[in-house]
C-alpha atoms as a PDB file:
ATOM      1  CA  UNK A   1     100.769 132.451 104.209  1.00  0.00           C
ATOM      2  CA  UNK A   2      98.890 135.551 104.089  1.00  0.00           C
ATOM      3  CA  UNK A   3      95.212 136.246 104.581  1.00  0.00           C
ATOM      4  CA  UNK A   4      93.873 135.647 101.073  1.00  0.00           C
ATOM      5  CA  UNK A   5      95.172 132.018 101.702  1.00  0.00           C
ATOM      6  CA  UNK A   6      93.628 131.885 104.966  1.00  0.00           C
ATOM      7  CA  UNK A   7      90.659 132.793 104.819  1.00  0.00           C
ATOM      8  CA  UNK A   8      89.561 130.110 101.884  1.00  0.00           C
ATOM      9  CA  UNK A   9      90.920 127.773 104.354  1.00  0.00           C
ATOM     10  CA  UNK A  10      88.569 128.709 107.340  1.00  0.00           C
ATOM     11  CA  UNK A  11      85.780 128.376 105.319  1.00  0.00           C
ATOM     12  CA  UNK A  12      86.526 124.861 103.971  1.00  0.00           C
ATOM     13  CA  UNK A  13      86.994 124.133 107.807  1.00  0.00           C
ATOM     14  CA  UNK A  14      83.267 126.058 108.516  1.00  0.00           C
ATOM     15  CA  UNK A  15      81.757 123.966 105.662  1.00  0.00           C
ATOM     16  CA  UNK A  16      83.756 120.802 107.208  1.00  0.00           C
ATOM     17  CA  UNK A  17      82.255 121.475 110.383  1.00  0.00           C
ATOM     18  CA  UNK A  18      78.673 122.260 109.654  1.00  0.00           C
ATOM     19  CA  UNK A  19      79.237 119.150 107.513  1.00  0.00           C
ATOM     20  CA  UNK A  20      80.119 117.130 110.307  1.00  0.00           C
ATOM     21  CA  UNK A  21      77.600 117.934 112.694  1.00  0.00           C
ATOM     22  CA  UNK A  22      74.612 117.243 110.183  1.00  0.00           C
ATOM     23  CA  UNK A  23      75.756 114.155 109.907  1.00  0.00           C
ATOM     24  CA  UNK A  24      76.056 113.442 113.657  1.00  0.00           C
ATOM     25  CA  UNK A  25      72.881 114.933 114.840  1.00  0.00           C
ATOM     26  CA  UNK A  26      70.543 112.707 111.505  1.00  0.00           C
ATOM     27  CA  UNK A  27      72.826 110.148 110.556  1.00  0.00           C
ATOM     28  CA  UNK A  28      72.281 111.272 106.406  1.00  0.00           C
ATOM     29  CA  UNK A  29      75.108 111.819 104.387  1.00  0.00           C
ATOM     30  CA  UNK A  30      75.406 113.847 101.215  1.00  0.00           C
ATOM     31  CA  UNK A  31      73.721 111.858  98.177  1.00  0.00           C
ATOM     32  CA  UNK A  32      77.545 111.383  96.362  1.00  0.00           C
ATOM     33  CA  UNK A  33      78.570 109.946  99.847  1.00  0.00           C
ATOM     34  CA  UNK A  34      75.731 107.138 100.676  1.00  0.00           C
ATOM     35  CA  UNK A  35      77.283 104.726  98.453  1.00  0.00           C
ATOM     36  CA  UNK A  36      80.624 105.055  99.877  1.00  0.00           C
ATOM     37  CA  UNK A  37      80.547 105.641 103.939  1.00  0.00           C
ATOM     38  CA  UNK A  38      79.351 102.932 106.247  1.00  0.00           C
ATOM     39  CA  UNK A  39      79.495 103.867 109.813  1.00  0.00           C
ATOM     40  CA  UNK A  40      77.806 107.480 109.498  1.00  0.00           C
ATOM     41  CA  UNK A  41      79.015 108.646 113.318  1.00  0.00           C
ATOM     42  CA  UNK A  42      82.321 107.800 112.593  1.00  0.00           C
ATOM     43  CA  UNK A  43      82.253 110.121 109.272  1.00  0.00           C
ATOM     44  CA  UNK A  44      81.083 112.761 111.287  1.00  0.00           C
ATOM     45  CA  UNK A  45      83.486 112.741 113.736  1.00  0.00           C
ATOM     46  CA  UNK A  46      86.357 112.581 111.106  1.00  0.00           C
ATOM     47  CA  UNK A  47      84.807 115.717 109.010  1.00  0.00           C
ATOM     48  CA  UNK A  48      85.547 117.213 112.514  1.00  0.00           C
ATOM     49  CA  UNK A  49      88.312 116.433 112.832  1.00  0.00           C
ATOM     50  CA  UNK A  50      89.304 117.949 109.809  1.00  0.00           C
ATOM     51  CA  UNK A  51      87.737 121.072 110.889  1.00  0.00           C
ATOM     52  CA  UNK A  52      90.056 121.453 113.369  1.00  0.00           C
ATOM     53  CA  UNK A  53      92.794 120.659 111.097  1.00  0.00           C
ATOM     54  CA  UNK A  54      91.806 123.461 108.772  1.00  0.00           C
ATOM     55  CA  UNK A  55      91.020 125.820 111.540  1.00  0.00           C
ATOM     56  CA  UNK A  56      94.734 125.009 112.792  1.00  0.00           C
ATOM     57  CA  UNK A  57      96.159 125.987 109.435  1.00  0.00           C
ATOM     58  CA  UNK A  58      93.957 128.945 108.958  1.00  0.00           C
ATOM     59  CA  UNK A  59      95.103 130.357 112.319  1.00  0.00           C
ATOM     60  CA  UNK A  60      98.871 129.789 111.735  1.00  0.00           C
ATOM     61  CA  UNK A  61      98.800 131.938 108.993  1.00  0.00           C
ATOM     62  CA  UNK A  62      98.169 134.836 111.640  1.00  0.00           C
ATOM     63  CA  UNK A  63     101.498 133.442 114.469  1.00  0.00           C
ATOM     64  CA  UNK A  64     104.425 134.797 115.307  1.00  0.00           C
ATOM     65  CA  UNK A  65     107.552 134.094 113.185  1.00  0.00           C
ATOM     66  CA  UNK A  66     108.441 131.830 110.344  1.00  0.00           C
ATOM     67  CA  UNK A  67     109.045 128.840 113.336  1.00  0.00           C
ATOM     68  CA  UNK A  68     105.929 129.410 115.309  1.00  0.00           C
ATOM     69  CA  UNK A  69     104.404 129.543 111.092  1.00  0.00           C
ATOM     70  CA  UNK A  70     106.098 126.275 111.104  1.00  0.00           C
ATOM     71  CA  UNK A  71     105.318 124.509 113.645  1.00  0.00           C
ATOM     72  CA  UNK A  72     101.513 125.349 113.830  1.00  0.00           C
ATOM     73  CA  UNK A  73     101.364 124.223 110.021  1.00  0.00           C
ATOM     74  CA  UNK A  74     103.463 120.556 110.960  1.00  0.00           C
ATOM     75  CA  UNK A  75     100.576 120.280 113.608  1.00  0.00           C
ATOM     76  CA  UNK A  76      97.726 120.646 111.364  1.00  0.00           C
ATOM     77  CA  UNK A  77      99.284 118.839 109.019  1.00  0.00           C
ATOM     78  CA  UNK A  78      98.997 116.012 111.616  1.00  0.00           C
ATOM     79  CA  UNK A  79      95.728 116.582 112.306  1.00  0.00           C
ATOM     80  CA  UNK A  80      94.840 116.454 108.318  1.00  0.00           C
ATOM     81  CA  UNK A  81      96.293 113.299 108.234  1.00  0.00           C
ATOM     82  CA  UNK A  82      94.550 111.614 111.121  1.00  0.00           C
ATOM     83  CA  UNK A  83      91.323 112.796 109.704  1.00  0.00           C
ATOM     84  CA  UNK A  84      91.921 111.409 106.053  1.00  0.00           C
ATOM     85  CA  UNK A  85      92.871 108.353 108.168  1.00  0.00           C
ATOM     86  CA  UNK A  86      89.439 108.059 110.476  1.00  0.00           C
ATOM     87  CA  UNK A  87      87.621 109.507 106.593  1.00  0.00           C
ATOM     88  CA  UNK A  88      89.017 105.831 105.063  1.00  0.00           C
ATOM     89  CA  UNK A  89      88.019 103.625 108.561  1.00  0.00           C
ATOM     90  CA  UNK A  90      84.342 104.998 107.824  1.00  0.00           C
ATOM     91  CA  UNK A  91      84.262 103.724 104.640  1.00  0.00           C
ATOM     92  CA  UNK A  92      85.048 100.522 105.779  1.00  0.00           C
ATOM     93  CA  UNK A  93      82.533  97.607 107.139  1.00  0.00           C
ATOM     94  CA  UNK A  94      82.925  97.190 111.174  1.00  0.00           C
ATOM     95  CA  UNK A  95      84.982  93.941 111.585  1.00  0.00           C
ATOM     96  CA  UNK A  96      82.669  92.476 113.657  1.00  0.00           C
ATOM     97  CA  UNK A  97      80.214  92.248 110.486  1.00  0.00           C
END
């Protein structure tokens, strides 16, 4: 992956992360999200989350060989994955309710 891959990819994660810390520090989501999202903190802290994941995958485009590339791009992918997972728990009711 070369630069002009990685840097669309940091800014998703920028956007991601400005994203996620609105929505920690007020609690309001983005209109198209309301309707959708129920436990707002939780939201946030997946959109984080996923921050980090694209961070991750922006900065193994800049590593050491094609098995440093690798394993830096398995990682994130992890990441991803457990913030699409924590993004579908928010949009869920609390089980208590």
């Amino acid at each position: 992956m070369s630069w002009y891959f990685a840097v669309p990819i940091a800014l998703l994660g920028v956007l991601f992360a400005i994203s996620g810390v609105a929505v920690l520090r007020t609690g309001r989501l983005l209109p198209w999200q309301r309707r959708h999202v129920r436990r707002t903190g939780l939201f946030g802290r997946a959109q984080l989350v996923m921050a980090a994941a694209f961070a991750i995958q922006a900065g193994g485009a800049f590593s050491g060989g094609p098995a440093a590339r690798s394993g830096v791009g398995v990682f994130g992918g992890g990441v991803l994955l457990c913030g699409l997972v924590l993004l579908t728990l928010a949009q869920r009711p609390r089980p208590d309710r």
